[in-house]
C-alpha atoms as a PDB file:
ATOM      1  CA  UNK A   1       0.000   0.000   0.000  1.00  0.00           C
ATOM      2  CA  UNK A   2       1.683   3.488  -1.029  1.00  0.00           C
ATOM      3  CA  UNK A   3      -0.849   6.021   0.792  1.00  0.00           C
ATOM      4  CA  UNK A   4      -0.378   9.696   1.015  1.00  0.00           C
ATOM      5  CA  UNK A   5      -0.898  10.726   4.767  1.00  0.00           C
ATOM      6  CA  UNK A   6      -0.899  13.789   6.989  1.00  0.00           C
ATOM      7  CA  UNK A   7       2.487  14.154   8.349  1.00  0.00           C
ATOM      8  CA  UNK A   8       1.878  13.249  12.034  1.00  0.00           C
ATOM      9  CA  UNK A   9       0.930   9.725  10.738  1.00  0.00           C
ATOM     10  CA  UNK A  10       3.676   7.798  11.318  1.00  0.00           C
ATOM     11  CA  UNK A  11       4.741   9.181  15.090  1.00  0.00           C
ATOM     12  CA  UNK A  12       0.919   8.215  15.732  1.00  0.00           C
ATOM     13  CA  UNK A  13       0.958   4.463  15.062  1.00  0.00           C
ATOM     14  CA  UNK A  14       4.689   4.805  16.654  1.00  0.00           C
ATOM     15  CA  UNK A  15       3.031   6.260  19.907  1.00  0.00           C
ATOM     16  CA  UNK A  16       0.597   3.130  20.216  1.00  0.00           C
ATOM     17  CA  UNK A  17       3.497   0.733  20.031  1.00  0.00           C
ATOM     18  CA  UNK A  18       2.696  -0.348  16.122  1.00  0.00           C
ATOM     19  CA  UNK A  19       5.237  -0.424  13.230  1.00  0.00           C
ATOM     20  CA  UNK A  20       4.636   0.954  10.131  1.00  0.00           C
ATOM     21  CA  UNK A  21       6.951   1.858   7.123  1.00  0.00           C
ATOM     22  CA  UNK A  22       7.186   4.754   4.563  1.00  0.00           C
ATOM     23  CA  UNK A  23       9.218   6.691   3.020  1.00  0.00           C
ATOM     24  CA  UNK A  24       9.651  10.570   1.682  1.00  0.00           C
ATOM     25  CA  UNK A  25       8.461  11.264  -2.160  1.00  0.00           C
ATOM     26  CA  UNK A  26      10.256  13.140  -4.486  1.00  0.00           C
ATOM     27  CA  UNK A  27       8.402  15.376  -6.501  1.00  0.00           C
ATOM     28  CA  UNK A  28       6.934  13.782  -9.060  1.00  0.00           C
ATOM     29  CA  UNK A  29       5.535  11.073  -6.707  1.00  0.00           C
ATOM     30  CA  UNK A  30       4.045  13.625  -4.370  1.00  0.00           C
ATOM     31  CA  UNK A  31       2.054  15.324  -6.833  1.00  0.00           C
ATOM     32  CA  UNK A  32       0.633  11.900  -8.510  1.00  0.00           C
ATOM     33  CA  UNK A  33      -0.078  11.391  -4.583  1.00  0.00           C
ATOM     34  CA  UNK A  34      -1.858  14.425  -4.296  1.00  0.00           C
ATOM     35  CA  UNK A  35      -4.149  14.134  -7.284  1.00  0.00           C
ATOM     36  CA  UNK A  36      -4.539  10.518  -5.837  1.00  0.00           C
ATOM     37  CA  UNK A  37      -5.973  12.300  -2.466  1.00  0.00           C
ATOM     38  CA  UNK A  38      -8.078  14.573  -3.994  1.00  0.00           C
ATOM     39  CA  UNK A  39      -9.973  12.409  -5.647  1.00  0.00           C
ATOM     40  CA  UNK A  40     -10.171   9.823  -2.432  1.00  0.00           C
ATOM     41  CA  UNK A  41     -10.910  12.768  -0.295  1.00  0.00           C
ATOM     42  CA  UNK A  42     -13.677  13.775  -3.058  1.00  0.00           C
ATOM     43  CA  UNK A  43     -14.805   9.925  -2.702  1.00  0.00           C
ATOM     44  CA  UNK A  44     -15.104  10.223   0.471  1.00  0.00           C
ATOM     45  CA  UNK A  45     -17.463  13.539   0.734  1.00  0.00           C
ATOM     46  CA  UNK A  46     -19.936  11.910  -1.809  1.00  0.00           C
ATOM     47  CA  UNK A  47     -20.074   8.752   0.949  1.00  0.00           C
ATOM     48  CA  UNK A  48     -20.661  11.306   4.196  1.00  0.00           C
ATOM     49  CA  UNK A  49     -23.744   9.916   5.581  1.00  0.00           C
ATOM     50  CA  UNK A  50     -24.386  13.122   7.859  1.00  0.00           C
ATOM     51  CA  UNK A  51     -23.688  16.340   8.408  1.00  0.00           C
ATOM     52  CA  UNK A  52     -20.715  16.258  10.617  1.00  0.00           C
ATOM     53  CA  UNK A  53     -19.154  13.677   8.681  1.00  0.00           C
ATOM     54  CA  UNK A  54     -19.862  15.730   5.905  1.00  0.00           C
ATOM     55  CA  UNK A  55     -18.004  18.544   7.655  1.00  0.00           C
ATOM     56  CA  UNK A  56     -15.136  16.266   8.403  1.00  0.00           C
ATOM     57  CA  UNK A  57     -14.723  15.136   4.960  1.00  0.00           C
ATOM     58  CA  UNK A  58     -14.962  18.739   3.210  1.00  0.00           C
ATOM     59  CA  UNK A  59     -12.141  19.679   5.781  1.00  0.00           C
ATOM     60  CA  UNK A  60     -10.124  16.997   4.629  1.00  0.00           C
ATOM     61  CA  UNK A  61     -10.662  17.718   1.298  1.00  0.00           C
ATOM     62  CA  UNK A  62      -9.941  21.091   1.820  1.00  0.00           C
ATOM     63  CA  UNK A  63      -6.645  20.116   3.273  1.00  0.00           C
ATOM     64  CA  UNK A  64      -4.798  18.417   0.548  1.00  0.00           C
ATOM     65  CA  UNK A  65      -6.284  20.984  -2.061  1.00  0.00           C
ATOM     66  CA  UNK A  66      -3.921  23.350   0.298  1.00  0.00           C
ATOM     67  CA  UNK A  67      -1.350  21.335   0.546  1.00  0.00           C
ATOM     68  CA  UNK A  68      -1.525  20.877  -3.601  1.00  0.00           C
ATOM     69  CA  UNK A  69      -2.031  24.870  -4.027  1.00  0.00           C
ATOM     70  CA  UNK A  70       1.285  25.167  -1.828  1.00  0.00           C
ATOM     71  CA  UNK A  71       3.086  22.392  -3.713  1.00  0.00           C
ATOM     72  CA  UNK A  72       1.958  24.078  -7.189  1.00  0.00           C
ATOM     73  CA  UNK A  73       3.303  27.551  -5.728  1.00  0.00           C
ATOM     74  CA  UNK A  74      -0.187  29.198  -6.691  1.00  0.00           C
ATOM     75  CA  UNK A  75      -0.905  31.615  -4.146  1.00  0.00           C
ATOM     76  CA  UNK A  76      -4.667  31.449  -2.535  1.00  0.00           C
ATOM     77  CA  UNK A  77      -5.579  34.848  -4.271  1.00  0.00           C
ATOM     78  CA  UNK A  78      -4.493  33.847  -7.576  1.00  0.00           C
ATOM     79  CA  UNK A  79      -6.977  30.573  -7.101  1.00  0.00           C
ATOM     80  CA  UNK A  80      -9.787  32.961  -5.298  1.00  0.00           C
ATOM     81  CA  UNK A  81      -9.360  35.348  -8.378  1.00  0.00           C
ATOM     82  CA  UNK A  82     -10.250  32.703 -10.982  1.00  0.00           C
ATOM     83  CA  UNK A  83     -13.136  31.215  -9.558  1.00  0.00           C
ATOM     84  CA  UNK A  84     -14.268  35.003  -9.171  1.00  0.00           C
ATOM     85  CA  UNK A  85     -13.862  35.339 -12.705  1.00  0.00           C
ATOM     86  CA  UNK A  86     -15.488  32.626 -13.336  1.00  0.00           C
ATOM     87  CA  UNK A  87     -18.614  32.828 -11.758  1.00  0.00           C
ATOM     88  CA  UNK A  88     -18.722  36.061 -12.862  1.00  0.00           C
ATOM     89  CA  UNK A  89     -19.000  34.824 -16.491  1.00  0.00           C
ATOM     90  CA  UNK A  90     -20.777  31.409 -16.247  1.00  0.00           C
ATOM     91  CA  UNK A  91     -22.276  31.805 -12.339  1.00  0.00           C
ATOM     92  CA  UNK A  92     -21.855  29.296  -9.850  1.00  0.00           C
ATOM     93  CA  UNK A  93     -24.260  26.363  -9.157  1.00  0.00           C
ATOM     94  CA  UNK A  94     -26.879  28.041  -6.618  1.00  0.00           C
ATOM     95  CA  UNK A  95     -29.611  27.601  -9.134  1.00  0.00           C
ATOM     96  CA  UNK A  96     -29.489  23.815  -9.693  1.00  0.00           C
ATOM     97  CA  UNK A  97     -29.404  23.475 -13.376  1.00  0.00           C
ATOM     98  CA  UNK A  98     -28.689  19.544 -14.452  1.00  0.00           C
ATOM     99  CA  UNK A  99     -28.041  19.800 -18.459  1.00  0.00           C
ATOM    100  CA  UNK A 100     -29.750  16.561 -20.127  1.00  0.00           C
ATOM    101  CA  UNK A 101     -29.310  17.031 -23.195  1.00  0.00           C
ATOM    102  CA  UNK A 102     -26.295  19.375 -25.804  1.00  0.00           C
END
Protein backbone atom coordinates (compact mmCIF):
# COMPACT_ATOMS: atom_id res chain seq x y z
CA UNK A 1 0.00 0.00 0.00
CA UNK A 2 1.68 3.49 -1.03
CA UNK A 3 -0.85 6.02 0.79
CA UNK A 4 -0.38 9.70 1.01
CA UNK A 5 -0.90 10.73 4.77
CA UNK A 6 -0.90 13.79 6.99
CA UNK A 7 2.49 14.15 8.35
CA UNK A 8 1.88 13.25 12.03
CA UNK A 9 0.93 9.72 10.74
CA UNK A 10 3.68 7.80 11.32
CA UNK A 11 4.74 9.18 15.09
CA UNK A 12 0.92 8.21 15.73
CA UNK A 13 0.96 4.46 15.06
CA UNK A 14 4.69 4.80 16.65
CA UNK A 15 3.03 6.26 19.91
CA UNK A 16 0.60 3.13 20.22
CA UNK A 17 3.50 0.73 20.03
CA UNK A 18 2.70 -0.35 16.12
CA UNK A 19 5.24 -0.42 13.23
CA UNK A 20 4.64 0.95 10.13
CA UNK A 21 6.95 1.86 7.12
CA UNK A 22 7.19 4.75 4.56
CA UNK A 23 9.22 6.69 3.02
CA UNK A 24 9.65 10.57 1.68
CA UNK A 25 8.46 11.26 -2.16
CA UNK A 26 10.26 13.14 -4.49
CA UNK A 27 8.40 15.38 -6.50
CA UNK A 28 6.93 13.78 -9.06
CA UNK A 29 5.54 11.07 -6.71
CA UNK A 30 4.04 13.62 -4.37
CA UNK A 31 2.05 15.32 -6.83
CA UNK A 32 0.63 11.90 -8.51
CA UNK A 33 -0.08 11.39 -4.58
CA UNK A 34 -1.86 14.42 -4.30
CA UNK A 35 -4.15 14.13 -7.28
CA UNK A 36 -4.54 10.52 -5.84
CA UNK A 37 -5.97 12.30 -2.47
CA UNK A 38 -8.08 14.57 -3.99
CA UNK A 39 -9.97 12.41 -5.65
CA UNK A 40 -10.17 9.82 -2.43
CA UNK A 41 -10.91 12.77 -0.29
CA UNK A 42 -13.68 13.78 -3.06
CA UNK A 43 -14.80 9.93 -2.70
CA UNK A 44 -15.10 10.22 0.47
CA UNK A 45 -17.46 13.54 0.73
CA UNK A 46 -19.94 11.91 -1.81
CA UNK A 47 -20.07 8.75 0.95
CA UNK A 48 -20.66 11.31 4.20
CA UNK A 49 -23.74 9.92 5.58
CA UNK A 50 -24.39 13.12 7.86
CA UNK A 51 -23.69 16.34 8.41
CA UNK A 52 -20.72 16.26 10.62
CA UNK A 53 -19.15 13.68 8.68
CA UNK A 54 -19.86 15.73 5.90
CA UNK A 55 -18.00 18.54 7.66
CA UNK A 56 -15.14 16.27 8.40
CA UNK A 57 -14.72 15.14 4.96
CA UNK A 58 -14.96 18.74 3.21
CA UNK A 59 -12.14 19.68 5.78
CA UNK A 60 -10.12 17.00 4.63
CA UNK A 61 -10.66 17.72 1.30
CA UNK A 62 -9.94 21.09 1.82
CA UNK A 63 -6.65 20.12 3.27
CA UNK A 64 -4.80 18.42 0.55
CA UNK A 65 -6.28 20.98 -2.06
CA UNK A 66 -3.92 23.35 0.30
CA UNK A 67 -1.35 21.33 0.55
CA UNK A 68 -1.53 20.88 -3.60
CA UNK A 69 -2.03 24.87 -4.03
CA UNK A 70 1.28 25.17 -1.83
CA UNK A 71 3.09 22.39 -3.71
CA UNK A 72 1.96 24.08 -7.19
CA UNK A 73 3.30 27.55 -5.73
CA UNK A 74 -0.19 29.20 -6.69
CA UNK A 75 -0.90 31.62 -4.15
CA UNK A 76 -4.67 31.45 -2.53
CA UNK A 77 -5.58 34.85 -4.27
CA UNK A 78 -4.49 33.85 -7.58
CA UNK A 79 -6.98 30.57 -7.10
CA UNK A 80 -9.79 32.96 -5.30
CA UNK A 81 -9.36 35.35 -8.38
CA UNK A 82 -10.25 32.70 -10.98
CA UNK A 83 -13.14 31.22 -9.56
CA UNK A 84 -14.27 35.00 -9.17
CA UNK A 85 -13.86 35.34 -12.70
CA UNK A 86 -15.49 32.63 -13.34
CA UNK A 87 -18.61 32.83 -11.76
CA UNK A 88 -18.72 36.06 -12.86
CA UNK A 89 -19.00 34.82 -16.49
CA UNK A 90 -20.78 31.41 -16.25
CA UNK A 91 -22.28 31.80 -12.34
CA UNK A 92 -21.85 29.30 -9.85
CA UNK A 93 -24.26 26.36 -9.16
CA UNK A 94 -26.88 28.04 -6.62
CA UNK A 95 -29.61 27.60 -9.13
CA UNK A 96 -29.49 23.81 -9.69
CA UNK A 97 -29.40 23.48 -13.38
CA UNK A 98 -28.69 19.54 -14.45
CA UNK A 99 -28.04 19.80 -18.46
CA UNK A 100 -29.75 16.56 -20.13
CA UNK A 101 -29.31 17.03 -23.19
CA UNK A 102 -26.30 19.38 -25.80
Amino acid sequence: MKKLVRDKIPEIIASKWEKCEYFIADDNSYEVSLLAKILEEAIEVSKAENDTELKEEIADLYEVIDAFIKYKNFSHEEILEIQKQKREKKWGFEKKIILTKY
